[in-house]
Protein backbone atom coordinates (compact mmCIF):
# COMPACT_ATOMS: atom_id res chain seq x y z
CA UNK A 1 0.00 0.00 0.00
CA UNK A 2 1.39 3.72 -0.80
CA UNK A 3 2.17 5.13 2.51
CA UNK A 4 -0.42 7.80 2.06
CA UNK A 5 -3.15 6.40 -0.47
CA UNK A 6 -5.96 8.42 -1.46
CA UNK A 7 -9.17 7.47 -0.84
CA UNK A 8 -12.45 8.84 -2.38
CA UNK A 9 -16.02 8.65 0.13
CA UNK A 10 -18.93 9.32 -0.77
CA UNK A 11 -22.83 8.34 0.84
CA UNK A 12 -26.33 9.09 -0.35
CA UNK A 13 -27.96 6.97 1.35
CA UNK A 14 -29.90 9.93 3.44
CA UNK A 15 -31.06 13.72 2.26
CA UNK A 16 -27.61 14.38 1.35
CA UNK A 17 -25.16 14.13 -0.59
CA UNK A 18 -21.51 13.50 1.38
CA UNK A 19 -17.85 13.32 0.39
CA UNK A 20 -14.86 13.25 1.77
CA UNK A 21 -10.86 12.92 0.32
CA UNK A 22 -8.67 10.75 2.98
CA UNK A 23 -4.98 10.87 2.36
CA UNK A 24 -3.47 8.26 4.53
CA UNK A 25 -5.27 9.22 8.10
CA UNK A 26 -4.96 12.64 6.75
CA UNK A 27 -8.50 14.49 6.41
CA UNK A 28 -7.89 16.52 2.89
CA UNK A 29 -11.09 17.95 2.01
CA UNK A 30 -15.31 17.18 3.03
CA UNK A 31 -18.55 18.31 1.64
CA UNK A 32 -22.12 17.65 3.20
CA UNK A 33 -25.26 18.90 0.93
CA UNK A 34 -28.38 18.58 2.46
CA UNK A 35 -31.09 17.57 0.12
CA UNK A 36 -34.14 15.40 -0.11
CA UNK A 37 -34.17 14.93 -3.55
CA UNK A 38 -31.47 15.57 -6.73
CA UNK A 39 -28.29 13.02 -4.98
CA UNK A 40 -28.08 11.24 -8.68
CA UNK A 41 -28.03 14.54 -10.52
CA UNK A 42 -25.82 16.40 -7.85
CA UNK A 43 -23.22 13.71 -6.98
CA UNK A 44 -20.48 13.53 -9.82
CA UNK A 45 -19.99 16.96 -9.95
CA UNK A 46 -19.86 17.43 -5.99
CA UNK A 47 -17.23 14.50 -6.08
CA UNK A 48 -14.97 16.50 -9.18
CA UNK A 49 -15.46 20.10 -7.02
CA UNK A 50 -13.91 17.97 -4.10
CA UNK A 51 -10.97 16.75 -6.10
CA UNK A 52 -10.80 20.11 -7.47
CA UNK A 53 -10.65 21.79 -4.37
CA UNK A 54 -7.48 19.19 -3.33
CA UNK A 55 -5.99 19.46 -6.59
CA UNK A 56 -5.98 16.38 -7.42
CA UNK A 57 -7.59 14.18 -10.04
CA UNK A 58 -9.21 10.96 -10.49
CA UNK A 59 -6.03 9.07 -11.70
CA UNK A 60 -4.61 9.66 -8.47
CA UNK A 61 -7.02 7.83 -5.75
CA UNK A 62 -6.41 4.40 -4.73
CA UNK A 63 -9.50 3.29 -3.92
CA UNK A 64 -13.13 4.70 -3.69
CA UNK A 65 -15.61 4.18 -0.64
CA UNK A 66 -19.22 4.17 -0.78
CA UNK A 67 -21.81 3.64 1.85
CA UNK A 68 -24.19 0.91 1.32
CA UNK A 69 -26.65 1.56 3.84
CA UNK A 70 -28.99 0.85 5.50
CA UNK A 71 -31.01 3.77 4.46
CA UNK A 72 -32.87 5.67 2.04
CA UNK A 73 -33.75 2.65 -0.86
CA UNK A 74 -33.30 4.86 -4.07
CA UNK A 75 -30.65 6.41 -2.09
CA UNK A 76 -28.20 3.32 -2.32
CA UNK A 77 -28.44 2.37 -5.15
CA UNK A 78 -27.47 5.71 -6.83
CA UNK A 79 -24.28 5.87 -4.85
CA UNK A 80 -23.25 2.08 -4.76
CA UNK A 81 -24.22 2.10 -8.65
CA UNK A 82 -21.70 5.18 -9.12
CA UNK A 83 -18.91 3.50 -7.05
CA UNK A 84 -18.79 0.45 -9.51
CA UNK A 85 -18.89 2.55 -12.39
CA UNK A 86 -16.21 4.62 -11.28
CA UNK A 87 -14.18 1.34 -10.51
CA UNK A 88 -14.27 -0.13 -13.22
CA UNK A 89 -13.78 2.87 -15.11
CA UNK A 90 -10.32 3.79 -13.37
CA UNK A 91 -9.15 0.03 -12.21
CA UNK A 92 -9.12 0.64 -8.55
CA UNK A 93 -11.48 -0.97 -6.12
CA UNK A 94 -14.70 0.12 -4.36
CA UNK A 95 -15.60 -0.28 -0.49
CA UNK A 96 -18.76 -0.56 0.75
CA UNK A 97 -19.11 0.53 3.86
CA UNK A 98 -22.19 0.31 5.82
CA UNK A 99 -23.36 2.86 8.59
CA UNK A 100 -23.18 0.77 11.21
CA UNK A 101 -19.53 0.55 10.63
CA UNK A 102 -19.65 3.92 10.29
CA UNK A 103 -21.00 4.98 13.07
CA UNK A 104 -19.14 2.63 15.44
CA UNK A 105 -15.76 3.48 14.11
CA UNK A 106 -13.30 4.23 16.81
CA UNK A 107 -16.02 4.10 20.05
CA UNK A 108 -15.66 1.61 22.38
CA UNK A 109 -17.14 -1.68 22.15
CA UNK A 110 -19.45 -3.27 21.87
CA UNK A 111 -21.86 -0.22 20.82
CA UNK A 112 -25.19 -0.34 19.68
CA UNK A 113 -25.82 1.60 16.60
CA UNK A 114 -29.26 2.99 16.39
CA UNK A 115 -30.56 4.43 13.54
CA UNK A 116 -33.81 6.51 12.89
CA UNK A 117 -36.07 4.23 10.11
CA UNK A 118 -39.12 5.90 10.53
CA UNK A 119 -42.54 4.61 11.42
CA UNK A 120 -41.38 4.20 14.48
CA UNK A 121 -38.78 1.51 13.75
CA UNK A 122 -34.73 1.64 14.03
CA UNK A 123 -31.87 0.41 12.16
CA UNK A 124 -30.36 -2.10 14.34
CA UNK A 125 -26.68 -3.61 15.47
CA UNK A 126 -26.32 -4.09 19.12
CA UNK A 127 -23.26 -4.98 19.72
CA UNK A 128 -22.05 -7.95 17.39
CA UNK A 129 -25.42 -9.62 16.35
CA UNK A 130 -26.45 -9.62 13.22
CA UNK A 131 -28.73 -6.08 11.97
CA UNK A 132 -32.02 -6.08 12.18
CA UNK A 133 -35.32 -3.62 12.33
CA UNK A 134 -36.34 -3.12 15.39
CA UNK A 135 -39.57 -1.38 16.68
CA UNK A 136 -38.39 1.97 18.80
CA UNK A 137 -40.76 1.81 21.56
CA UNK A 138 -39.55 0.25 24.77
CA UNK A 139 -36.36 -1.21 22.87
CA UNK A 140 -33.79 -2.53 25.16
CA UNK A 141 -30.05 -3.57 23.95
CA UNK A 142 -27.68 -5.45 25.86
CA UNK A 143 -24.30 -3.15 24.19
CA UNK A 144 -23.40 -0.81 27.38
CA UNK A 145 -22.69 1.68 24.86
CA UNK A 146 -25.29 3.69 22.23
CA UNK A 147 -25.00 5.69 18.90
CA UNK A 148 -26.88 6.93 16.19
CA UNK A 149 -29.81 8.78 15.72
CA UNK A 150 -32.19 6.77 17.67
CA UNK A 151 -29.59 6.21 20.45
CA UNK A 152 -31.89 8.42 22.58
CA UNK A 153 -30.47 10.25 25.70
CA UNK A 154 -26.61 9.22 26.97
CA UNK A 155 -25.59 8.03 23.72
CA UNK A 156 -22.23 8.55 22.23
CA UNK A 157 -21.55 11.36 19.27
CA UNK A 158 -19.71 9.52 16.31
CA UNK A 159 -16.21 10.58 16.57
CA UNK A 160 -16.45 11.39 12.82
CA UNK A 161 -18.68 13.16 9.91
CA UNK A 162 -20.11 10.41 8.22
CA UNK A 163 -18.67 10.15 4.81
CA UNK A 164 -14.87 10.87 6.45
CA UNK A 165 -16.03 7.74 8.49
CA UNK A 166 -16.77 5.83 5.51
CA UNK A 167 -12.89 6.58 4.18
CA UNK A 168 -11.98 5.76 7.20
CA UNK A 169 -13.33 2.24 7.60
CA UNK A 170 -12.33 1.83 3.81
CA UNK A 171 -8.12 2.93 4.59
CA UNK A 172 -8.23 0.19 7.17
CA UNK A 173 -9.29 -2.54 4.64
CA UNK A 174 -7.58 -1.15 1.60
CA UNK A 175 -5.58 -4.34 0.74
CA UNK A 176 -7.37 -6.74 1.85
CA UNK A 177 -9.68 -8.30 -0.71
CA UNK A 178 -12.94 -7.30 -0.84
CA UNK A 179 -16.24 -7.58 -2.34
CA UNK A 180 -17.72 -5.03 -4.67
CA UNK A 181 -20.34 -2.86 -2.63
CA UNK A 182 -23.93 -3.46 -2.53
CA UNK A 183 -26.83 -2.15 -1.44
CA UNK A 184 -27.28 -2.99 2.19
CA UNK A 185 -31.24 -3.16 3.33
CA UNK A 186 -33.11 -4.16 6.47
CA UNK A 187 -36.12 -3.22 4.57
CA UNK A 188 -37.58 -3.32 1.41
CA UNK A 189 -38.48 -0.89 -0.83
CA UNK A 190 -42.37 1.12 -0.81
CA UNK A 191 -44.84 -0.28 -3.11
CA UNK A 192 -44.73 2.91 -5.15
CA UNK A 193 -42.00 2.80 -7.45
CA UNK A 194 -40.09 6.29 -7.82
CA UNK A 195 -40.79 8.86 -10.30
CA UNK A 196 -37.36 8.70 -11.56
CA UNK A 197 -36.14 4.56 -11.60
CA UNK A 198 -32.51 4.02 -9.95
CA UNK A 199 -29.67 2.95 -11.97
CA UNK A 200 -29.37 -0.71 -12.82
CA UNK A 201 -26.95 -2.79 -10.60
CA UNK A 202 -25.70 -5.75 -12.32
CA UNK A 203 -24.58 -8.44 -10.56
């Protein structure tokens, strides 16, 4: 591994759009955009004004980092779609990283992650079983430790922005071989299908 690879984040899987440019443990640049719709129009050229603003271009990342989720359905997909394109397109690889990962990087464990789903449900990972939906009301988890949106009162801040998280996670697997992101869901997508359809993942 270079000793200080660059590594491209990016997540959509919320009203956002979110980026951030790691060079080695080195924080070069971040962008947050909140909005609830536009992520597949706005994305690519958020991630070239990012590179821009580091001077750098896309020849010169190691690896990209995406996260997969859990979260908003159309969401995902644009921004794990995206991250394989981009791949395959410059012949470096593409983490997925989920939130919970996220979230948890760097607090200590075990920590249950706790993520607002709406209708009264959470994003669930207490400790080190497996993810799952969990209904909010009168929830109990056996991690000592809480984060995430739904952690409720006493829980720990993430020790990082999101998306520098995600680059984060990413540095400390770059190497290692790893599977090409996808989409990460607890739950599935509303009946209604969206206005404008998601890119295409292949398999």
């Amino acid at each position: 591994m270079p000793p200080d690879p660059l590594i491209l984040a990016f997540d959509t899987s919320a009203a956002h759009c979110a980026a951030a440019l790691l060079s080695g443990e080195r924080l070069v640049a971040s962008r947050l955009e909140p909005m609830e719709k536009g992520q597949a129009e706005r994305l690519m050229p958020l991630l070239e004004e990012l590179l821009a603003e580091a001077g750098v271009g896309w020849r010169d990342l190691a690896a990209l980092a995406v996260g997969t989720g859990p979260g908003n359905f159309t969401g995902v997909r644009i921004a794990v779609a995206a991250a394989r394109g981009l791949a395959l397109g410059l012949g470096v690889p593409a983490i997925g990283v989920t939130r919970f990962d996220a979230l948890a990087l760097g607090l200590p464990e075990p920590v249950a992650v706790m993520e607002d789903a709406r209708r009264g449900e959470v994003y669930l990972r207490d400790g080190d079983a497996p993810a799952r939906m969990a209904v909010l009301e009168g929830l109990e988890v056996s991690a000592p430790h809480r984060v995430g949106s739904a952690a409720g009162d006493g829980a720990l801040a993430p020790l990082y922005p999101l998306a520098e998280a995600i680059a984060r996670v990413a540095l400390g697997r770059l190497g290692s071989e790893q599977p090409r992101p996808a989409p990460f869901y607890l739950r599935g997508a509303d009946a209604a299908p969206p206005s404008d359809p998601p890119p295409v993942i292949l398999p």
